[in-house]
PDB file of N, CA and C in Angstrom:
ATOM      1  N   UNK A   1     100.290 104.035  97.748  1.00  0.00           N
ATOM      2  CA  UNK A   1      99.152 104.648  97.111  1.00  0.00           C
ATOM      3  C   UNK A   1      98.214 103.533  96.674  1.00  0.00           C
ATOM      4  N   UNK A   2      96.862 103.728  96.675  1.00  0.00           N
ATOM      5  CA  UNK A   2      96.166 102.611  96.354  1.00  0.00           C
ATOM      6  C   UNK A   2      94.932 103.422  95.455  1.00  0.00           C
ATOM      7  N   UNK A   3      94.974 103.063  94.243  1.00  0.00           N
ATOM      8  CA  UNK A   3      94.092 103.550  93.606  1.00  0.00           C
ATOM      9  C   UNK A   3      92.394 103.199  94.074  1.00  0.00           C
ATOM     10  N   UNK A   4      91.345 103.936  93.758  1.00  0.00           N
ATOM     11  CA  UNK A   4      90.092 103.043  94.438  1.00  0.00           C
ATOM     12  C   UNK A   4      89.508 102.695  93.099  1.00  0.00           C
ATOM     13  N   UNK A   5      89.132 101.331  92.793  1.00  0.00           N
ATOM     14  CA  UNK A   5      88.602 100.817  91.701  1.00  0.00           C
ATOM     15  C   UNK A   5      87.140 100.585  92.124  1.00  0.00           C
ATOM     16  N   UNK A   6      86.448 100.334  90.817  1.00  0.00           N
ATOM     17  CA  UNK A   6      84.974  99.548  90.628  1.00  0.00           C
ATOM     18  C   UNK A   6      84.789  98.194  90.951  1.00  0.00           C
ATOM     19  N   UNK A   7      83.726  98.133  91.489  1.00  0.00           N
ATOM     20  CA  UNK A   7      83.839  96.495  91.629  1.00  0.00           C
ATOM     21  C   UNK A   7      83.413  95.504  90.459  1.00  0.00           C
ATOM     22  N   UNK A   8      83.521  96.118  89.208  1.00  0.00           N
ATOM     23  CA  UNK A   8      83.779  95.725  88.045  1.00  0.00           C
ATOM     24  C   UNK A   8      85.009  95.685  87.580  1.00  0.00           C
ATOM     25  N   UNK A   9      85.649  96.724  88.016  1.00  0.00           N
ATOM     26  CA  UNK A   9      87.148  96.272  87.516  1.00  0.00           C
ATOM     27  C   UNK A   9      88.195  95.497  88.852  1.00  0.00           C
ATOM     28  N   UNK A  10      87.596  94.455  89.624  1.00  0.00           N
ATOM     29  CA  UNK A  10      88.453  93.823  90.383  1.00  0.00           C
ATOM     30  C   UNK A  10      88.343  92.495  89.264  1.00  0.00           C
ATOM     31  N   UNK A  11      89.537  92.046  89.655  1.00  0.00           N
ATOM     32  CA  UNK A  11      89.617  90.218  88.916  1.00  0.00           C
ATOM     33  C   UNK A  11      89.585  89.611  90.025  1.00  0.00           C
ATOM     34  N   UNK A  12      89.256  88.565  89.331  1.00  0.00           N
ATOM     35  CA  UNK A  12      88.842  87.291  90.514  1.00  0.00           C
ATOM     36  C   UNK A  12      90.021  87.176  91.526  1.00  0.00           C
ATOM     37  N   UNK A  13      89.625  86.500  92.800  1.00  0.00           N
ATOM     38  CA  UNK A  13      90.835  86.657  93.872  1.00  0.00           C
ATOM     39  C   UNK A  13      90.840  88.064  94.469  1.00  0.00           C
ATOM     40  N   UNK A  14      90.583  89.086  94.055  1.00  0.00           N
ATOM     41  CA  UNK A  14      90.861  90.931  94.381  1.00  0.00           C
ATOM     42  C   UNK A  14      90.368  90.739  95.370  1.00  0.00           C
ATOM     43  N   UNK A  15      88.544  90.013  95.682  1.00  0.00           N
ATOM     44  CA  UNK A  15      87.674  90.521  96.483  1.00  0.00           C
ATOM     45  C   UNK A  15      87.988  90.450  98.037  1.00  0.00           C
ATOM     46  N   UNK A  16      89.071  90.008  98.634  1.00  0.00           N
ATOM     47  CA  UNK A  16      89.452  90.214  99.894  1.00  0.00           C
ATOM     48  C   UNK A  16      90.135  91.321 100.667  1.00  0.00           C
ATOM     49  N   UNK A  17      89.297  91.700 100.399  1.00  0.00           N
ATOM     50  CA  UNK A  17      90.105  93.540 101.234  1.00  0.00           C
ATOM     51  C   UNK A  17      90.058  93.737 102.755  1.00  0.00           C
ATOM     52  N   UNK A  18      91.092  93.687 103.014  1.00  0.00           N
ATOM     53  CA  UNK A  18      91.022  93.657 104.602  1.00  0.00           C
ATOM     54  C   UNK A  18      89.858  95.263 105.339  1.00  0.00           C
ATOM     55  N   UNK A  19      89.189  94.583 106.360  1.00  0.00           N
ATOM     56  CA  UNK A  19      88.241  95.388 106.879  1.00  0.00           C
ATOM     57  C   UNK A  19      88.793  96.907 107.290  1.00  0.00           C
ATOM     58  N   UNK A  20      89.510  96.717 107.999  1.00  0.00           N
ATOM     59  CA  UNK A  20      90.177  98.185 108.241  1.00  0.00           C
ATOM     60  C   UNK A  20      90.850  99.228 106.894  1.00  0.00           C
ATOM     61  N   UNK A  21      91.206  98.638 105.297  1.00  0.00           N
ATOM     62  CA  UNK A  21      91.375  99.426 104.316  1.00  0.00           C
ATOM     63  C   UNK A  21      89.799  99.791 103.160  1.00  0.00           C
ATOM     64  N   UNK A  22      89.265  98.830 103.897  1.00  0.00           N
ATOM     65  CA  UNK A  22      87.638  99.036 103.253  1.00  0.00           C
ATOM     66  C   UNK A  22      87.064 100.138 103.632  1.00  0.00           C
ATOM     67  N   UNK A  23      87.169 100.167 105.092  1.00  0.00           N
ATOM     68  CA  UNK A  23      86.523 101.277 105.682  1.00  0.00           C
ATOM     69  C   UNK A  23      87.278 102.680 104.911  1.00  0.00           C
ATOM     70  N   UNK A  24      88.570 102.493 105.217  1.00  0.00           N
ATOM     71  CA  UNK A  24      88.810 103.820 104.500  1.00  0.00           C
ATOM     72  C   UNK A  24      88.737 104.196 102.850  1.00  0.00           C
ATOM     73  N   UNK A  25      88.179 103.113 102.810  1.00  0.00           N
ATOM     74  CA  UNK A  25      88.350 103.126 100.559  1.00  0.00           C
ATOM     75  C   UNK A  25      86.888 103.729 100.466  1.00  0.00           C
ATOM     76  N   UNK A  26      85.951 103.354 101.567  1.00  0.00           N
ATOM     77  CA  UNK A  26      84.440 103.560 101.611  1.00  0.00           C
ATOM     78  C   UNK A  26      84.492 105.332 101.612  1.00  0.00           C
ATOM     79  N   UNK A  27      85.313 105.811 102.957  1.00  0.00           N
ATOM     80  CA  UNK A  27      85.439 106.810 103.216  1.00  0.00           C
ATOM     81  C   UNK A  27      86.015 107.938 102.173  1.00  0.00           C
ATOM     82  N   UNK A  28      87.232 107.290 101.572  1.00  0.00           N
ATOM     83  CA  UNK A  28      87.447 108.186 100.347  1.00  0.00           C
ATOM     84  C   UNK A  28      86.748 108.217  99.314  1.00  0.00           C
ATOM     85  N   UNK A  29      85.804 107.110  98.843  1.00  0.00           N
ATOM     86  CA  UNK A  29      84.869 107.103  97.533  1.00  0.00           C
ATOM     87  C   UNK A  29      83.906 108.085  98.337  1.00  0.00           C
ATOM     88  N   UNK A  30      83.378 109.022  99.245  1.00  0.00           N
ATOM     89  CA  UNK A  30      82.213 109.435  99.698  1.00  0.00           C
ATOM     90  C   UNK A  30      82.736 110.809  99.962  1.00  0.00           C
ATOM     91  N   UNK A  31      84.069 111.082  99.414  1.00  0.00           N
ATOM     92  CA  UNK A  31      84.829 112.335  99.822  1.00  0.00           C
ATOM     93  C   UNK A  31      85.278 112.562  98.322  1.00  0.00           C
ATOM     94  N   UNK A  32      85.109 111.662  97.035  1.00  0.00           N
ATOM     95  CA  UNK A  32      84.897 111.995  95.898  1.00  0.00           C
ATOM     96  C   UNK A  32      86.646 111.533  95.310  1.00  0.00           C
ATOM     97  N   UNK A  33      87.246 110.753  96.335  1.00  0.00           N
ATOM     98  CA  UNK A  33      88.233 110.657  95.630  1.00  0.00           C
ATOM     99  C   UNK A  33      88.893 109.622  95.085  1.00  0.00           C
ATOM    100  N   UNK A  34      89.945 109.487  94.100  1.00  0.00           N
ATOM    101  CA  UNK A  34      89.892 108.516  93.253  1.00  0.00           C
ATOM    102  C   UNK A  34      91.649 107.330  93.857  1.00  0.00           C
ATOM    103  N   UNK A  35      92.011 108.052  94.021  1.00  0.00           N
ATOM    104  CA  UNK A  35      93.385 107.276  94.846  1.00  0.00           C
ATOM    105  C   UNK A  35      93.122 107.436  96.779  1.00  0.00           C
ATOM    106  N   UNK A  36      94.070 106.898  97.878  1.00  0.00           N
ATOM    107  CA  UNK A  36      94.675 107.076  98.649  1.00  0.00           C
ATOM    108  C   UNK A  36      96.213 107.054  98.977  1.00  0.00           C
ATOM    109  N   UNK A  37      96.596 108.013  99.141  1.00  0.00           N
ATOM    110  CA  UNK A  37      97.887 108.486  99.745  1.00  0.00           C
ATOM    111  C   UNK A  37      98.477 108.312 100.731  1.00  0.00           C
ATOM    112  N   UNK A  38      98.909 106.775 101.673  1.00  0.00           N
ATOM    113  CA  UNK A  38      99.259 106.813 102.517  1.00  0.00           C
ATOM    114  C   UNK A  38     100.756 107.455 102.609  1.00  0.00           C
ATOM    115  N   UNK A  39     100.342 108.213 104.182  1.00  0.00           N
ATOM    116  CA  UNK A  39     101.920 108.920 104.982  1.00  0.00           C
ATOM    117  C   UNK A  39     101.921 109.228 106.447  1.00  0.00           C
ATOM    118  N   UNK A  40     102.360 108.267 106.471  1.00  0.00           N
ATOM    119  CA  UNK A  40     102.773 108.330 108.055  1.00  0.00           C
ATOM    120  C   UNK A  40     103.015 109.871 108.959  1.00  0.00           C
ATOM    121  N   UNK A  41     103.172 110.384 108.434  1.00  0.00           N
ATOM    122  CA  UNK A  41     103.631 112.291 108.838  1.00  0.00           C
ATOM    123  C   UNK A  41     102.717 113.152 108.381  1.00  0.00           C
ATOM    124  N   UNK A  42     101.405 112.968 107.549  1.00  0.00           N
ATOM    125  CA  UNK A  42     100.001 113.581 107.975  1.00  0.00           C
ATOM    126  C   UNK A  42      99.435 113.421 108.730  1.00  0.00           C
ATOM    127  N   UNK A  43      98.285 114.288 108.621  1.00  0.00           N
ATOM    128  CA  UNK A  43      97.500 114.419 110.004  1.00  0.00           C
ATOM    129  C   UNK A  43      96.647 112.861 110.247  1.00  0.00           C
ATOM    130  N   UNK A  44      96.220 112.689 111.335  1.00  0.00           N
ATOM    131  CA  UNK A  44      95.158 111.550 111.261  1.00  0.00           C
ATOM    132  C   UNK A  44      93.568 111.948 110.783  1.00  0.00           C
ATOM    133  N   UNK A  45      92.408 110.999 110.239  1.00  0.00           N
ATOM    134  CA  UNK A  45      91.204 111.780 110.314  1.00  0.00           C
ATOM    135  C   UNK A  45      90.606 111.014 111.288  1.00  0.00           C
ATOM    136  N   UNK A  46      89.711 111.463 112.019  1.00  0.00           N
ATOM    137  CA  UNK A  46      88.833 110.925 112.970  1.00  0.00           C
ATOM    138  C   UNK A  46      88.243 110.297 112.085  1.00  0.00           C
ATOM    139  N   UNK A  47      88.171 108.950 112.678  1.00  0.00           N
ATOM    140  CA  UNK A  47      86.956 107.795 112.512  1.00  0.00           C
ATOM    141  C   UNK A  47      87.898 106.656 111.618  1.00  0.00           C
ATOM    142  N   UNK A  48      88.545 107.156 111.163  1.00  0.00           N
ATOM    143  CA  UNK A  48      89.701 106.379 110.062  1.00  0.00           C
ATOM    144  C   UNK A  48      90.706 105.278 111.248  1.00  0.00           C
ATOM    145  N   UNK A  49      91.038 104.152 110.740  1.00  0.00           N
ATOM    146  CA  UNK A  49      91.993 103.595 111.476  1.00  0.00           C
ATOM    147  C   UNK A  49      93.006 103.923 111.248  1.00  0.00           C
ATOM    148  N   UNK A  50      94.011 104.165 112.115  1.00  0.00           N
ATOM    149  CA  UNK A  50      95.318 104.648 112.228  1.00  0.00           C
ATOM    150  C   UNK A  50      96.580 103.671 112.993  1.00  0.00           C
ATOM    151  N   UNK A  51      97.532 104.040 112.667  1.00  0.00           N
ATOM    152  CA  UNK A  51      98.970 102.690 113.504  1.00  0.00           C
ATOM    153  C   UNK A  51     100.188 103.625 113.348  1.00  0.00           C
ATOM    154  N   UNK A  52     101.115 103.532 114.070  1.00  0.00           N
ATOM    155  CA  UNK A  52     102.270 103.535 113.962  1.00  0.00           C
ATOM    156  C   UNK A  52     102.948 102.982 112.755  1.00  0.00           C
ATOM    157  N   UNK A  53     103.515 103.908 112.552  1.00  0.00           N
ATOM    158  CA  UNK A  53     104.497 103.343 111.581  1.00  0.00           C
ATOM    159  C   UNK A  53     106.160 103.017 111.544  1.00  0.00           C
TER     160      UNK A  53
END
């Protein structure tokens, strides 16, 4: 689970977020939500990066 924070509340060092979990942190802040829930055994969303698990 990864909560989505402010970029006021990162501490120094935070600011490296790998490109492929950005995109989806972008995607859930614009869908109004405040955590992500990764699980391998939901559905996928289009446009989101996805992998095997």
């Amino acid at each position: 689970m990864v909560r989505l924070r402010t970029r006021r509340e990162l501490r120094p060092g935070e600011n490296a977020i790998p490109a492929d979990l950005f995109d989806v942190m972008t995607w859930a802040r614009r869908q109004g939500c405040e955590y992500i829930l990764f699980d391998c055994n939901a559905d996928q969303v289009d446009g989101l990066p996805a992998y095997d698990w």
